[in-house]
N, C-alpha and C. Protein backbone atom coordinates (compact mmCIF):
# COMPACT_ATOMS: atom_id res chain seq x y z
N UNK A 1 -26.28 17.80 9.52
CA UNK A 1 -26.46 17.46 8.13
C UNK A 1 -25.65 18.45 7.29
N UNK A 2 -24.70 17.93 6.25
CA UNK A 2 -24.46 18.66 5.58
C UNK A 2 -24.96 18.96 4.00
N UNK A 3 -24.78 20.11 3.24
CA UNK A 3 -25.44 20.41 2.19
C UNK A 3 -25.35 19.12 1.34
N UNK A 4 -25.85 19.02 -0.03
CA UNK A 4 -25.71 18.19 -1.10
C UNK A 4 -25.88 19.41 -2.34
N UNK A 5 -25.43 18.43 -3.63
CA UNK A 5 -25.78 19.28 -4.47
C UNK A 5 -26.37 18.14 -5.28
N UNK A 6 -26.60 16.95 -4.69
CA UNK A 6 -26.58 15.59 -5.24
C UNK A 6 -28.51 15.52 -5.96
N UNK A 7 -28.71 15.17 -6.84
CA UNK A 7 -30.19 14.86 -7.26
C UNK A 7 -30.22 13.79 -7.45
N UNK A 8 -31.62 12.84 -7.29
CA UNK A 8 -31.96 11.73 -7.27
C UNK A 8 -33.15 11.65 -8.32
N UNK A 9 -33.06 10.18 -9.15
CA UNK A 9 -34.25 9.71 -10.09
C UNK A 9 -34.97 9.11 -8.99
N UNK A 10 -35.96 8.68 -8.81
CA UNK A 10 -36.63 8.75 -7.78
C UNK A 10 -37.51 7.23 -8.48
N UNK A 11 -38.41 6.25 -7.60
CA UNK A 11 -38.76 5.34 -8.14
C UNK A 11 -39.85 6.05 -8.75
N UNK A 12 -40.27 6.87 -9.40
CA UNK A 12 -41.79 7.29 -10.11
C UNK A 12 -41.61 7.81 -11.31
N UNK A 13 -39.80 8.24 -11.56
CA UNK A 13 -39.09 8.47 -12.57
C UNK A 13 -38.68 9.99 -12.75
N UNK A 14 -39.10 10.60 -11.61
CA UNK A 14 -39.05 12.04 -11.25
C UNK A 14 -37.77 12.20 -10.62
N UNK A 15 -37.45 13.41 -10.79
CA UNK A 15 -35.57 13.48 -10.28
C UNK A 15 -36.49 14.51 -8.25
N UNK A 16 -35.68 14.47 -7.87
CA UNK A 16 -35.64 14.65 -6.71
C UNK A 16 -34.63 15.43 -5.63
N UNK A 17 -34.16 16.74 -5.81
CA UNK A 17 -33.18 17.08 -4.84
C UNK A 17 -32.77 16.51 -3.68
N UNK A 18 -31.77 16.70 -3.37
CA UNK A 18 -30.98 15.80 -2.06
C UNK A 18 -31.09 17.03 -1.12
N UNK A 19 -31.78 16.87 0.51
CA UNK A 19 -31.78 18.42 1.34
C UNK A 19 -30.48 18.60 1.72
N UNK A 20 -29.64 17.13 2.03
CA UNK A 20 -28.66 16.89 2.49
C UNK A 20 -28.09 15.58 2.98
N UNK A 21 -26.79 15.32 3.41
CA UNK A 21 -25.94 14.71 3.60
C UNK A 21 -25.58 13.97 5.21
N UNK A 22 -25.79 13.28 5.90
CA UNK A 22 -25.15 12.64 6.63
C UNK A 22 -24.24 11.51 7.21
N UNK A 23 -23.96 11.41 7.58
CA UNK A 23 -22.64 9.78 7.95
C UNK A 23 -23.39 9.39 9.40
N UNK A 24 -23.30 8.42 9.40
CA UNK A 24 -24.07 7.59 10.19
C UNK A 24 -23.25 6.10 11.07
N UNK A 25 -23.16 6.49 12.21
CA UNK A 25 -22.32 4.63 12.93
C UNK A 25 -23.68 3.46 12.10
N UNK A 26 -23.16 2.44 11.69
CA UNK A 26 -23.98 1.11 11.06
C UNK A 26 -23.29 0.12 11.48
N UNK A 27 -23.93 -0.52 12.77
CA UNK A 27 -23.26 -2.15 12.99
C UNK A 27 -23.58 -3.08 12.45
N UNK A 28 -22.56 -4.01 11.44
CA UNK A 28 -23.37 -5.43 11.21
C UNK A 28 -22.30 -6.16 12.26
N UNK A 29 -23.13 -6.96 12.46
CA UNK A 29 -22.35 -7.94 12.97
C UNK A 29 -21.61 -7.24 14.00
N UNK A 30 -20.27 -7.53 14.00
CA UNK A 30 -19.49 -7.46 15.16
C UNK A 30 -18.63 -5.54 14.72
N UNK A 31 -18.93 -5.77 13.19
CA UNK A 31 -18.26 -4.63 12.96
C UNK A 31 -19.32 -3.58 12.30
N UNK A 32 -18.63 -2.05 12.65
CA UNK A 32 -19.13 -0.85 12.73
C UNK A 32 -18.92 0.01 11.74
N UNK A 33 -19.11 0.58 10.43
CA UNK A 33 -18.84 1.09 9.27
C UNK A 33 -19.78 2.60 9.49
N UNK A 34 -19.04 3.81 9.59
CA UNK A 34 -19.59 5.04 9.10
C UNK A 34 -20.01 5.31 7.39
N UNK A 35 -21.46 4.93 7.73
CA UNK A 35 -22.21 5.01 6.30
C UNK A 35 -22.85 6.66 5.74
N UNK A 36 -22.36 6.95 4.83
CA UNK A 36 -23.03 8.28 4.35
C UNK A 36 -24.38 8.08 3.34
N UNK A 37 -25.60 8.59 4.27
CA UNK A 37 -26.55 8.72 3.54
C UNK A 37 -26.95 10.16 3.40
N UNK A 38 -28.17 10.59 2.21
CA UNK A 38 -28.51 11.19 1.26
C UNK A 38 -29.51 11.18 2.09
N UNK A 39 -30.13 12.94 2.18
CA UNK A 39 -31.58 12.99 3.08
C UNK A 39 -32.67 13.91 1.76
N UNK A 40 -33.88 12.57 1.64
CA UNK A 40 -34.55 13.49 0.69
C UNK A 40 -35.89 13.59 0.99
N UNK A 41 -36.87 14.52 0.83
CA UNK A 41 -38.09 14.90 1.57
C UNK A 41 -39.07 14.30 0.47
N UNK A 42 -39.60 13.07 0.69
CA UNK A 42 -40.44 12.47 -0.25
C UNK A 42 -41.07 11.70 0.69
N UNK A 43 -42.04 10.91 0.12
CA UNK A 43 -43.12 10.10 0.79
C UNK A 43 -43.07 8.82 -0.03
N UNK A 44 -42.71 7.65 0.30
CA UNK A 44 -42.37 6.30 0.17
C UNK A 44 -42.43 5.55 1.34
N UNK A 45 -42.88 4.36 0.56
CA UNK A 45 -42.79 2.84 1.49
C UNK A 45 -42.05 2.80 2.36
N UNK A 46 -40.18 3.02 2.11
CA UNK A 46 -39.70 2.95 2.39
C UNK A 46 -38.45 3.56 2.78
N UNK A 47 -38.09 3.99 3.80
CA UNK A 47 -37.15 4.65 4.56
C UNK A 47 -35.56 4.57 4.18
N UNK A 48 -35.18 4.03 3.67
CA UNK A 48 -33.88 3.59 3.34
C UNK A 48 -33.28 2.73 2.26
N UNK A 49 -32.70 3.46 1.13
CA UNK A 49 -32.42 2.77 -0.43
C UNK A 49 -31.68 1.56 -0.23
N UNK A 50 -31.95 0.79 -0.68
CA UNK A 50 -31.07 -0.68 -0.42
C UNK A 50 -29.99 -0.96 -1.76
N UNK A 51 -29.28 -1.63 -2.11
CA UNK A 51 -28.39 -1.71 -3.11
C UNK A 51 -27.61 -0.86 -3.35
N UNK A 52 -26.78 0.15 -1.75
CA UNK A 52 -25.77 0.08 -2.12
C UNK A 52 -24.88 -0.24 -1.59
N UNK A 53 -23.18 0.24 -1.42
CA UNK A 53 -21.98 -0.50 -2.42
C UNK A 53 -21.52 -1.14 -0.63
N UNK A 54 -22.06 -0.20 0.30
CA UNK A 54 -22.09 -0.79 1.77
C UNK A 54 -22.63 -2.00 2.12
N UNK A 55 -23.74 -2.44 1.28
CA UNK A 55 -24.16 -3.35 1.57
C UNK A 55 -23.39 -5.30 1.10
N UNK A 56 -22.84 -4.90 0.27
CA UNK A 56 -21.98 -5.87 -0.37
C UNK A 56 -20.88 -6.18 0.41
């Protein structure tokens, strides 16, 4: 993992430090895209932000 200096609004409206940074192999389909996600120490539903620019 690498550092961040990145902060996040968070869904509760609270900003949120980023601990850090990783790139990640993501297969769709047939093809394989190194995705960089944002690692942040919170407690949510859900594991993984949807809407972004990878996903399009």
């Amino acid at each position: 993992m690498r550092p961040s200096h990145m902060i996040f609004q968070v869904f509760d409206g609270s900003r949120q430090e980023v601990m850090g940074e990783t790139t990640l192999p993501i297969q769709v389909g047939p093809m394989t895209f190194n995705i960089e996600f944002q690692v942040i120490d919170i407690t949510y539903t859900y594991n993984c932000l949807l809407g972004r620019p990878w996903i399009h």
